[in-house]
N, C-alpha and C. Protein backbone atom coordinates (compact mmCIF):
# COMPACT_ATOMS: atom_id res chain seq x y z
N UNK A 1 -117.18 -80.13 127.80
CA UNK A 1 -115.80 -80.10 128.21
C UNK A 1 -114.85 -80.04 127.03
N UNK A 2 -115.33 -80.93 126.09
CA UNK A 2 -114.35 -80.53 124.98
C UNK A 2 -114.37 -79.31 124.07
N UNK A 3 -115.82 -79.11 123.94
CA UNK A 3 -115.61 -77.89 123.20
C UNK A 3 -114.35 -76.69 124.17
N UNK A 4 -115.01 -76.57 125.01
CA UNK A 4 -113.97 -76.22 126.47
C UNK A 4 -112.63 -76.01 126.12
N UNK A 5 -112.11 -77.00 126.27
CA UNK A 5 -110.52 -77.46 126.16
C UNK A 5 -110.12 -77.12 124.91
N UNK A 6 -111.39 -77.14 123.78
CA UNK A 6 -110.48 -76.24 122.41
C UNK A 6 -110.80 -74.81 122.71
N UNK A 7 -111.33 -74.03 123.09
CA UNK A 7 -111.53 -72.86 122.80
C UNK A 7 -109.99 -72.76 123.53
N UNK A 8 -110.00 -72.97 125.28
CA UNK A 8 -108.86 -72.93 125.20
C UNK A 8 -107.47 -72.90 124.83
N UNK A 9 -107.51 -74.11 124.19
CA UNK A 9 -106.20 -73.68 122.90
C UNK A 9 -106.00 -73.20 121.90
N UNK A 10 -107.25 -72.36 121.87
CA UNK A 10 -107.58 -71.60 120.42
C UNK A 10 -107.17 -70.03 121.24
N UNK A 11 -107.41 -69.57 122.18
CA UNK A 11 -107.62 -68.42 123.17
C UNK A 11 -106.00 -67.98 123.70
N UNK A 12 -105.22 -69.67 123.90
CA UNK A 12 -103.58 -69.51 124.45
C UNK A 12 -103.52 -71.37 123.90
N UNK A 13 -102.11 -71.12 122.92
CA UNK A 13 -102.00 -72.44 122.56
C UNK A 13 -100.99 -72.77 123.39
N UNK A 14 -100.31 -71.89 124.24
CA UNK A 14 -99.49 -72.41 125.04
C UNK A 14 -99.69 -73.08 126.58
N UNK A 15 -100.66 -73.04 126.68
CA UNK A 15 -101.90 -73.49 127.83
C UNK A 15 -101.76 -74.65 127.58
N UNK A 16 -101.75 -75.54 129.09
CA UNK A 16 -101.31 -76.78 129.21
C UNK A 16 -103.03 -77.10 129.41
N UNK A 17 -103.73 -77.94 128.75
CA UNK A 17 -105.17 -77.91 128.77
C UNK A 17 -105.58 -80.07 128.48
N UNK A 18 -105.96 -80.08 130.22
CA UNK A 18 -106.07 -81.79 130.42
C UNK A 18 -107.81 -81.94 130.07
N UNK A 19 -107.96 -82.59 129.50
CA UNK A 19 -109.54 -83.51 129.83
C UNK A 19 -109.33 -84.80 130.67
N UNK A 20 -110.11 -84.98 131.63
CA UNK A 20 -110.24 -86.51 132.24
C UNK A 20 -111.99 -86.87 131.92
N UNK A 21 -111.28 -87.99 130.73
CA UNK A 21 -112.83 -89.13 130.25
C UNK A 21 -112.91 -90.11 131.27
N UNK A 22 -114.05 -89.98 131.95
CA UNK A 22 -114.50 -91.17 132.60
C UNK A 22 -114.72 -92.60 131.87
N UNK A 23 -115.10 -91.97 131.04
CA UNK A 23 -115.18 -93.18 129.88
C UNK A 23 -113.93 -94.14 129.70
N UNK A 24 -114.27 -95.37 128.65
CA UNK A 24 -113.06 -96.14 128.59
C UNK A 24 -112.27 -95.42 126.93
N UNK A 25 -113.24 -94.48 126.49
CA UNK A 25 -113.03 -93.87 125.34
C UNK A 25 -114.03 -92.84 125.28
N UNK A 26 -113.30 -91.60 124.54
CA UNK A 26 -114.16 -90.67 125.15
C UNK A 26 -115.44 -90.73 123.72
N UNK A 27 -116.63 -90.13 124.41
CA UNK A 27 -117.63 -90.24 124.28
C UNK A 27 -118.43 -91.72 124.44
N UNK A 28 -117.74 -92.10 125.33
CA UNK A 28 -118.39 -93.65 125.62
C UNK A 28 -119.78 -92.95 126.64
N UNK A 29 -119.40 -92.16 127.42
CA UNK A 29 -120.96 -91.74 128.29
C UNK A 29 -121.66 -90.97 127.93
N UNK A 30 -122.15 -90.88 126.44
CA UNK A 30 -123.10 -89.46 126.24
C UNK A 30 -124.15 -90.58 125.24
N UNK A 31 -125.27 -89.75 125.61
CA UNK A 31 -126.48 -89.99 125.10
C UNK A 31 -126.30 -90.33 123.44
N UNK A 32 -127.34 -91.32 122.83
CA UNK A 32 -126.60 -91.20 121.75
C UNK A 32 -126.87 -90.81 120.80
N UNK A 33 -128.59 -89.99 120.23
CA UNK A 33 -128.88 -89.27 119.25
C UNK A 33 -129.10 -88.18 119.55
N UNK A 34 -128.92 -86.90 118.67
CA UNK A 34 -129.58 -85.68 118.31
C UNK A 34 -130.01 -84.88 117.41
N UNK A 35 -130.51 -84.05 117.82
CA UNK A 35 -130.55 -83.00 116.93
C UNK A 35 -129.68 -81.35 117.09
N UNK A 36 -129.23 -81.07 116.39
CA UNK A 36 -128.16 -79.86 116.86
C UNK A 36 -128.11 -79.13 115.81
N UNK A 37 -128.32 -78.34 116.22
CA UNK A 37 -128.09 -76.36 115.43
C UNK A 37 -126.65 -76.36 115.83
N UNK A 38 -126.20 -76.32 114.24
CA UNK A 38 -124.97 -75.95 114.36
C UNK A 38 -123.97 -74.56 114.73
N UNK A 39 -124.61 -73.92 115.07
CA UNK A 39 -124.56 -72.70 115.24
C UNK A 39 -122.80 -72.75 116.10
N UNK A 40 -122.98 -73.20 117.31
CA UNK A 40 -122.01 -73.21 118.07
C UNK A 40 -120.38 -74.20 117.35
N UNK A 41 -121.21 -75.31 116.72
CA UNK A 41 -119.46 -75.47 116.32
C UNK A 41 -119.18 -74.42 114.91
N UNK A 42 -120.15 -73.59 114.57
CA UNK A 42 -119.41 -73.14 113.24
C UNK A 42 -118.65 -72.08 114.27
N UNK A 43 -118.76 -71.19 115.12
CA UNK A 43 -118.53 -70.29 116.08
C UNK A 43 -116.90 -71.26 116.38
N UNK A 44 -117.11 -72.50 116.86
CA UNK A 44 -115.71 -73.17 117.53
C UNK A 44 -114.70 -73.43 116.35
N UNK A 45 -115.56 -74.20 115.45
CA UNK A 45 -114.86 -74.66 114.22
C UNK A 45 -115.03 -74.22 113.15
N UNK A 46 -115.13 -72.76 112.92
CA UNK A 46 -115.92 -72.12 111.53
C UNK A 46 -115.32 -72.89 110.25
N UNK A 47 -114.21 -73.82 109.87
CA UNK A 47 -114.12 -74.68 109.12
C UNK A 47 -114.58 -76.07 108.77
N UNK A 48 -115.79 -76.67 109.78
CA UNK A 48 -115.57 -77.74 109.94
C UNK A 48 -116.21 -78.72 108.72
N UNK A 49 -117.05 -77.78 107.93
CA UNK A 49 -117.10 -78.23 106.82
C UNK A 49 -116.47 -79.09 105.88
N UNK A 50 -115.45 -78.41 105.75
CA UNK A 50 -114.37 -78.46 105.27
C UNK A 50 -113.58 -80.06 105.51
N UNK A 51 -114.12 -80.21 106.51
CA UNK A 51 -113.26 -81.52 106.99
C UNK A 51 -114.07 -82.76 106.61
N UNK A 52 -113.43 -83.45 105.66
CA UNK A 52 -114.62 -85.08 105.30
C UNK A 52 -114.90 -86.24 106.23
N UNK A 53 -114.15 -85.81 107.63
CA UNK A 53 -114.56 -86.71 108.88
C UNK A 53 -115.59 -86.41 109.50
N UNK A 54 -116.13 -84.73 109.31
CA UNK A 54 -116.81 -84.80 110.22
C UNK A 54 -118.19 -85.27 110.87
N UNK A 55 -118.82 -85.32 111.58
CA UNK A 55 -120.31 -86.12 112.00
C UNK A 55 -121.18 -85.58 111.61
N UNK A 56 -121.34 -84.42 110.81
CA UNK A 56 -122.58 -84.04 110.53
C UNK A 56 -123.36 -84.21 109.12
N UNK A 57 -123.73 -85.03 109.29
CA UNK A 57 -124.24 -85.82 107.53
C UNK A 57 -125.20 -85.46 107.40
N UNK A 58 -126.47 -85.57 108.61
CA UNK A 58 -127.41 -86.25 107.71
C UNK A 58 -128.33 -84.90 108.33
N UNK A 59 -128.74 -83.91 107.28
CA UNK A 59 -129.44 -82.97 107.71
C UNK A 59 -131.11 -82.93 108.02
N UNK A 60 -131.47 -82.20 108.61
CA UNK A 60 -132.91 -82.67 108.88
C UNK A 60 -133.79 -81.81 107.64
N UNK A 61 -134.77 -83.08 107.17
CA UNK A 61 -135.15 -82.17 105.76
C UNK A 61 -136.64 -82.21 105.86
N UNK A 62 -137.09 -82.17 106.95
CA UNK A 62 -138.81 -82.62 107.64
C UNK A 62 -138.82 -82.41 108.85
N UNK A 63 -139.81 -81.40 109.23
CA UNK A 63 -140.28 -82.12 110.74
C UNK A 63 -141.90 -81.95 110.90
N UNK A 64 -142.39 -83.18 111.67
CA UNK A 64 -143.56 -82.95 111.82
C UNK A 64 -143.77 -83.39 113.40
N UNK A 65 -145.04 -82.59 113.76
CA UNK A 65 -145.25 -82.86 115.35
C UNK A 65 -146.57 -83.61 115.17
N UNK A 66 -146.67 -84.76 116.28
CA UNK A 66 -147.53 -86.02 116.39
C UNK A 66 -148.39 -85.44 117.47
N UNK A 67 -149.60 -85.60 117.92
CA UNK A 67 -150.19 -85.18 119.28
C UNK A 67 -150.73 -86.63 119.50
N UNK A 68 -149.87 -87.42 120.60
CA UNK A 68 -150.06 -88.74 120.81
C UNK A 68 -151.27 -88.91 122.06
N UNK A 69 -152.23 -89.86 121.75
CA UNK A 69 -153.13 -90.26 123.11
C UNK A 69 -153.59 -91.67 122.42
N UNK A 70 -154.10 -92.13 123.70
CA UNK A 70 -154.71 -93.63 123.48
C UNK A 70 -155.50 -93.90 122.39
N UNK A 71 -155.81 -93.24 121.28
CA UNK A 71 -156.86 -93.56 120.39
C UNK A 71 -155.57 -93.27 118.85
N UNK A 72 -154.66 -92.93 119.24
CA UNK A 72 -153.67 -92.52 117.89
C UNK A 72 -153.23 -91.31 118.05
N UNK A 73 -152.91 -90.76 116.42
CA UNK A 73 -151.90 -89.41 116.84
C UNK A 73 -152.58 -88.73 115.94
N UNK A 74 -152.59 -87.79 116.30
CA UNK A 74 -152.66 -86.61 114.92
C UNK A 74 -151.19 -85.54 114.73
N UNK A 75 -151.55 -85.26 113.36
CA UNK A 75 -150.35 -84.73 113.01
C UNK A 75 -150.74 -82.84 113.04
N UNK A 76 -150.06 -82.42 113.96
CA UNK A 76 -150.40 -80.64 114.22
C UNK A 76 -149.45 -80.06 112.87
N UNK A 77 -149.90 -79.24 112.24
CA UNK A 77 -149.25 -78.59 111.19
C UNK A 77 -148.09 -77.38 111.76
N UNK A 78 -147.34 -77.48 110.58
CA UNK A 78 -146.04 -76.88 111.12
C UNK A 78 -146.11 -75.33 111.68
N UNK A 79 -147.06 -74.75 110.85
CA UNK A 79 -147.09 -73.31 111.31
C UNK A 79 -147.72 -72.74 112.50
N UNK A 80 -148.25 -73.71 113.37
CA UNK A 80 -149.05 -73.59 114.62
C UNK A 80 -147.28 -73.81 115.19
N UNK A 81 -146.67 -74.02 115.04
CA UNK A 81 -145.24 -74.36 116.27
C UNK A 81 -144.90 -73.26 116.25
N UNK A 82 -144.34 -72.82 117.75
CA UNK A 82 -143.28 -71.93 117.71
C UNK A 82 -142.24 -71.91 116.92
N UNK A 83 -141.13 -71.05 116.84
CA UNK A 83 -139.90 -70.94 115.73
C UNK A 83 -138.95 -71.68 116.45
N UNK A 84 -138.94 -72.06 117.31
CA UNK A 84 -137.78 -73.23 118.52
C UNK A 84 -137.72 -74.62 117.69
N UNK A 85 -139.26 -74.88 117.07
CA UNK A 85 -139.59 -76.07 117.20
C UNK A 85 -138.80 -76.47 115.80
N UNK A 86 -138.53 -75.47 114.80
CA UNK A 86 -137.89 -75.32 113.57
C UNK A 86 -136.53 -76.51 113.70
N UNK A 87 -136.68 -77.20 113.13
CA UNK A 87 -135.15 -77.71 113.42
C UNK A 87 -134.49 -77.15 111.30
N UNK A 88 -135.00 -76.91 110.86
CA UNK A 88 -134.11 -76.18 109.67
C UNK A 88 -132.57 -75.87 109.53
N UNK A 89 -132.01 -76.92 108.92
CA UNK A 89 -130.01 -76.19 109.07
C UNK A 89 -129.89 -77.07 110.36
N UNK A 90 -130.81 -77.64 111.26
CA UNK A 90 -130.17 -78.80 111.75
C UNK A 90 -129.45 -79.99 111.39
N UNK A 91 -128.66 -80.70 112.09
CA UNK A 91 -128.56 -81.95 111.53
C UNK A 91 -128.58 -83.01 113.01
N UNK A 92 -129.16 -84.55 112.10
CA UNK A 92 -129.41 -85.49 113.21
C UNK A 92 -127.84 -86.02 113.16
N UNK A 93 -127.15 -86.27 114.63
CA UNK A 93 -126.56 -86.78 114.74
C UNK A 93 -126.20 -87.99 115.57
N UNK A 94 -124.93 -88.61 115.86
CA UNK A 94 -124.67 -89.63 116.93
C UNK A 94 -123.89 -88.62 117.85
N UNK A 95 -124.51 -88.85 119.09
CA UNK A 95 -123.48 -87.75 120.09
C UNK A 95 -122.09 -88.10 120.10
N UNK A 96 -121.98 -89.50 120.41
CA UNK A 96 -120.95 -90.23 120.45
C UNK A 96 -119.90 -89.81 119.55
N UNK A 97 -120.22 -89.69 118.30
CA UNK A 97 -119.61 -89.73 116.58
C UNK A 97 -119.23 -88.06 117.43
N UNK A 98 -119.94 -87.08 117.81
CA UNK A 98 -119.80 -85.96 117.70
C UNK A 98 -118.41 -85.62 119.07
N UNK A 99 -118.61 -86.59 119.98
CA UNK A 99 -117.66 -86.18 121.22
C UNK A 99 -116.14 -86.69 120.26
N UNK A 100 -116.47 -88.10 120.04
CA UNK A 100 -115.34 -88.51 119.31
C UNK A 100 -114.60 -87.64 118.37
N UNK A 101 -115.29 -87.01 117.20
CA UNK A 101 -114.85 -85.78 116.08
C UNK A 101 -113.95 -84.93 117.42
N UNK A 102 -114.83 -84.34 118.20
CA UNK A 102 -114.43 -83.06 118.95
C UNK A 102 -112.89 -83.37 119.47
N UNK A 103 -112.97 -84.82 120.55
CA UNK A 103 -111.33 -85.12 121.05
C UNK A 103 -110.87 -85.10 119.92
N UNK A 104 -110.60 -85.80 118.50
CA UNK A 104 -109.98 -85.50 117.51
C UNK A 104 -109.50 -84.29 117.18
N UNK A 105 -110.18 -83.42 117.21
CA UNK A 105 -110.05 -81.89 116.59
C UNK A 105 -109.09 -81.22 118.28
N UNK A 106 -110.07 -81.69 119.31
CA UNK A 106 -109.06 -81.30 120.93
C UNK A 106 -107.74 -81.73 120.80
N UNK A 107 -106.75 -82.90 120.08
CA UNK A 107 -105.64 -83.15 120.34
C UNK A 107 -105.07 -82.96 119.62
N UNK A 108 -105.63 -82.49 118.15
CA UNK A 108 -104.77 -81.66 117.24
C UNK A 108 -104.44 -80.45 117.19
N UNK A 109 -104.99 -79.85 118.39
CA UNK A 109 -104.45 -78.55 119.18
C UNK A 109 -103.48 -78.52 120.39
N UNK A 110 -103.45 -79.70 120.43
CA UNK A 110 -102.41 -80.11 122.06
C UNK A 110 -103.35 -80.47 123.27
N UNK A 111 -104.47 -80.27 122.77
CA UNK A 111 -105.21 -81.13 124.81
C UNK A 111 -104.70 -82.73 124.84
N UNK A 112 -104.69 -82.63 126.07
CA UNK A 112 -104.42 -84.21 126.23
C UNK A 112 -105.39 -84.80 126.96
N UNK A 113 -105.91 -85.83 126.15
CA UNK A 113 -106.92 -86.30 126.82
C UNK A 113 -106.64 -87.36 127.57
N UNK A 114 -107.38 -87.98 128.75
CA UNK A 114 -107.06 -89.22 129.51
C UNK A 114 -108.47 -89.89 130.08
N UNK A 115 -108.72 -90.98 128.99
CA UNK A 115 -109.91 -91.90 128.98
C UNK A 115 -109.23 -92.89 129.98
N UNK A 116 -111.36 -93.21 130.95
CA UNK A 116 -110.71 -94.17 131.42
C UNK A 116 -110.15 -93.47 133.20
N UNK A 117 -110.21 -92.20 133.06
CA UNK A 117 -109.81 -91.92 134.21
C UNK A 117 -111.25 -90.42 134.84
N UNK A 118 -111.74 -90.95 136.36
CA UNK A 118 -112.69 -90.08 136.51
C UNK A 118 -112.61 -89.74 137.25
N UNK A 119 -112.31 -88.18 137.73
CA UNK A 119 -112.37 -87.33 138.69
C UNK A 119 -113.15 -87.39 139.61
N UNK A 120 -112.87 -87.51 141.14
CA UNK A 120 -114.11 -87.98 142.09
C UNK A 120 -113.66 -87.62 142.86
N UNK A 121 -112.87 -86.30 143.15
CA UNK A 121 -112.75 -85.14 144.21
C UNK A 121 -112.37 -83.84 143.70
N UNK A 122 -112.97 -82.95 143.98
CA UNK A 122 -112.45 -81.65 143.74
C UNK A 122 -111.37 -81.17 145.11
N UNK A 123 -110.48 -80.51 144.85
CA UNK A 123 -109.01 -79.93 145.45
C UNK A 123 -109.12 -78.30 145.75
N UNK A 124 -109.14 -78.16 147.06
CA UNK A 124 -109.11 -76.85 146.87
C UNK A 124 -107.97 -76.36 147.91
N UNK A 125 -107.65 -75.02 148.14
CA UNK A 125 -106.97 -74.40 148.42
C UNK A 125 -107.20 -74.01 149.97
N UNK A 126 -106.49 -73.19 151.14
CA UNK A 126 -106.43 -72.89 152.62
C UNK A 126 -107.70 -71.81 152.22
N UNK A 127 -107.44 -70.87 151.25
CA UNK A 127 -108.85 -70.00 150.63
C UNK A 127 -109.73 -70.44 150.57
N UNK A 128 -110.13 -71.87 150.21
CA UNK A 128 -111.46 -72.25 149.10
C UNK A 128 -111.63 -71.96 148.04
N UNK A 129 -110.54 -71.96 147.30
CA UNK A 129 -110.56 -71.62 145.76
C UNK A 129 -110.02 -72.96 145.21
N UNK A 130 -110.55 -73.33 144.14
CA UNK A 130 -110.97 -74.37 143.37
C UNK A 130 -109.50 -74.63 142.86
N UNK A 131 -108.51 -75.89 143.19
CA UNK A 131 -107.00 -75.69 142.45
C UNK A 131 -106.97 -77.30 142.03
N UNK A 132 -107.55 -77.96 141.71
CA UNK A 132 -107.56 -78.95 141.10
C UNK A 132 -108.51 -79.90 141.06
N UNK A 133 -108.59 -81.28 140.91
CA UNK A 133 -109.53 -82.68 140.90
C UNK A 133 -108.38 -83.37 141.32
N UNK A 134 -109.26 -84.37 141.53
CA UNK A 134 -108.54 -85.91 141.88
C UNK A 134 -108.95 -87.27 141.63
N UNK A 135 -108.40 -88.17 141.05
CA UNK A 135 -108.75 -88.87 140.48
C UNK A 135 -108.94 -90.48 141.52
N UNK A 136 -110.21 -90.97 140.98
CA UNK A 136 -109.94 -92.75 141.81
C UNK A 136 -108.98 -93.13 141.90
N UNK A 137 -109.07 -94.35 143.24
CA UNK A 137 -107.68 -94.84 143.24
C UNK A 137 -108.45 -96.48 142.23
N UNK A 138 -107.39 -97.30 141.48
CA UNK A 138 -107.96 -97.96 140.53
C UNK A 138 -107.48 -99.32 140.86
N UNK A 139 -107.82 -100.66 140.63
CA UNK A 139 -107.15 -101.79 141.32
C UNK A 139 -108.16 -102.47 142.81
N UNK A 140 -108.92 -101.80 143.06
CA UNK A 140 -109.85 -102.07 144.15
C UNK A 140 -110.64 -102.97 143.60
N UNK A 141 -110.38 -104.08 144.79
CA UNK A 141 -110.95 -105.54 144.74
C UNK A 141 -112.73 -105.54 145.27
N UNK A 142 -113.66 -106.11 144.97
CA UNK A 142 -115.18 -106.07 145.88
C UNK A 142 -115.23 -105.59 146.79
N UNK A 143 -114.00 -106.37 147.43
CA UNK A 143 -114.25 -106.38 149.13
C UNK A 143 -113.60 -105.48 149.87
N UNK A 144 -113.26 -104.60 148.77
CA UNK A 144 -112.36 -103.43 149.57
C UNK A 144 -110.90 -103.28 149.46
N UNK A 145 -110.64 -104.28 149.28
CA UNK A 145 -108.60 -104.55 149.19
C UNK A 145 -107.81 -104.16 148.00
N UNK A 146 -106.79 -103.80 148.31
CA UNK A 146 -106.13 -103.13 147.11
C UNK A 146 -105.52 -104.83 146.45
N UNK A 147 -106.13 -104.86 145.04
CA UNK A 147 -105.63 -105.88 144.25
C UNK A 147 -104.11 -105.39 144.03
N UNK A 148 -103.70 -106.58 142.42
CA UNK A 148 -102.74 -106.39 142.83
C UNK A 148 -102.09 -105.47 141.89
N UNK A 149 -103.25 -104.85 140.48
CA UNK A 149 -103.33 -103.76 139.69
C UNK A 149 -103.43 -102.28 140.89
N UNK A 150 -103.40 -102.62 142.28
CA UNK A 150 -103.90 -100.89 142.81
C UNK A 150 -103.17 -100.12 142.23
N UNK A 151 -103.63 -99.09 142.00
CA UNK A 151 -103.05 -97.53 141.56
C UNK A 151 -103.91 -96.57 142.23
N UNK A 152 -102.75 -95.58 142.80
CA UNK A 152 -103.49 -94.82 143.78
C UNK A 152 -103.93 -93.41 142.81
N UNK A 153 -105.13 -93.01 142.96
CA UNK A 153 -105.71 -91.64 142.18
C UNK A 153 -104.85 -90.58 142.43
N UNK A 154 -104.71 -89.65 141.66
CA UNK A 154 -103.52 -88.52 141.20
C UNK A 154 -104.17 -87.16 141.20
N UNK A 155 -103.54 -86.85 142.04
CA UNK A 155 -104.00 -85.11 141.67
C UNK A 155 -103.91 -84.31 140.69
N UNK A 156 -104.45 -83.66 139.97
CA UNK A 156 -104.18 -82.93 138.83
C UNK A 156 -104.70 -81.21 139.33
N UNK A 157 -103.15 -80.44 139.26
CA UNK A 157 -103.90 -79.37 139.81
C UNK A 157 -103.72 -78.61 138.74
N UNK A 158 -104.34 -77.23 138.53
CA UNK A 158 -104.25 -76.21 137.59
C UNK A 158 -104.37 -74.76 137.65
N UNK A 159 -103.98 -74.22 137.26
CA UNK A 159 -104.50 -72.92 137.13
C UNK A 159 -105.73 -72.26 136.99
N UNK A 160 -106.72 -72.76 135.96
CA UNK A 160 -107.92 -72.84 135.66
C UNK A 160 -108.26 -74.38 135.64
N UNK A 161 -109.72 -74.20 136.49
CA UNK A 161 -110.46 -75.65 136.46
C UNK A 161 -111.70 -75.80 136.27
N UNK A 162 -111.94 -76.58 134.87
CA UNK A 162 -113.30 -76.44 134.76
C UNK A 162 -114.18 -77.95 134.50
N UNK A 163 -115.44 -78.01 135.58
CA UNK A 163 -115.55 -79.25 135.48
C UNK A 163 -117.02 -79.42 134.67
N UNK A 164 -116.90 -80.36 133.59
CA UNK A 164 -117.86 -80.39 132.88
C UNK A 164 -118.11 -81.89 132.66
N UNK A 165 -119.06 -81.70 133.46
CA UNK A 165 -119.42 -83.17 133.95
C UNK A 165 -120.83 -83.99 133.38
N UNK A 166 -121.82 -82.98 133.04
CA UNK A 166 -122.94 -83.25 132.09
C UNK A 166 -124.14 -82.91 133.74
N UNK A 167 -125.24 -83.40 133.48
CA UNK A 167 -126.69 -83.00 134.43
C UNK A 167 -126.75 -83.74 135.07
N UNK A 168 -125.88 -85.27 135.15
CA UNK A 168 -125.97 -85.93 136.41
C UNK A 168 -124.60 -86.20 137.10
N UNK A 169 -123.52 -85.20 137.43
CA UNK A 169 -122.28 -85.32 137.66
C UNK A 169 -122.08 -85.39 139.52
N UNK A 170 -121.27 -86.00 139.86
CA UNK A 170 -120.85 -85.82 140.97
C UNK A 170 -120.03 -84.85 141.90
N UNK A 171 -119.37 -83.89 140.93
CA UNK A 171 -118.43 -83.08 141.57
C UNK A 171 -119.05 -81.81 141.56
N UNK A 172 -119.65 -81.71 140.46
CA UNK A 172 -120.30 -80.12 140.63
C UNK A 172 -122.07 -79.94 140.93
């Protein structure tokens, strides 16, 4: 989603371009190590080098594959792997560190982000064409009752809507 929301303002900076973080801060819900070919942010951020904040430190300078079973592992040599298995010019990162960098770099283009708030209806049109989300209503007590924080969930409609929710999302 964030890469998302920058291309967008990279594409039309005059584009009014929302993220809604479910999170209480964004990248609070993403997995938290990887490995990543940078390929795609040099494509988003072909500078990002350049920048001494960013998350990508620690490059991968080894890999070896284990063939694990009940008696121990053996170690399969590198040239039996496919070329996938290459992580070379990778780097290990924190996803977290990496969503966090990204909203950074998203609101210094104008997205506005809003942690803390999670879309849990999609909005559509008399057509069936996709014209917004909608957000929880917030303040709801156990038992059902509007405390005395209620706030009722808000529609956010748009022009373009894109929901990027990750592999276990509710709306899409």
């Amino acid at each position: 989603g964030l890469a998302a929301a920058i291309r967008f303002k990279q594409i039309d900076p005059e584009l009014s371009v929302v993220v809604l973080e479910k999170g209480g801060e964004v990248g609070a819900h993403i997995l938290s190590g990887a490995v990543v070919d940078p390929v795609g942010i040099d494509q988003l951020l072909p500078n990002w080098r350049e920048d001494e904040g960013h998350p990508f430190k620690t490059p991968v300078t080894d890999d070896h594959f284990l063939l694990l079973g009940p008696a121990g592992s053996v170690r399969l040599p590198n040239f039996a792997m496919p070329p996938l298995m290459s992580n070379h010019g990778n780097y290990i990162v924190s996803l977290g560190n990496v969503c966090r960098w990204l909203g950074t770099k998203a609101e210094e283009l104008g997205v506005e982000i809003y942690p803390g708030f999670a879309a849990t209806e999609v909005l559509y049109n008399d057509e069936g064409a996709v014209i917004g989300v909608a957000t929880g209503d917030m303040g709801i007590e156990r038992d059902g009752t509007h405390g005395p924080n209620y706030t009722r969930g808000m529609a956010l409609l748009g022009k373009y809507v894109l929901i990027g929710e990750g592999a276990r999302g509710s709306l899409a």
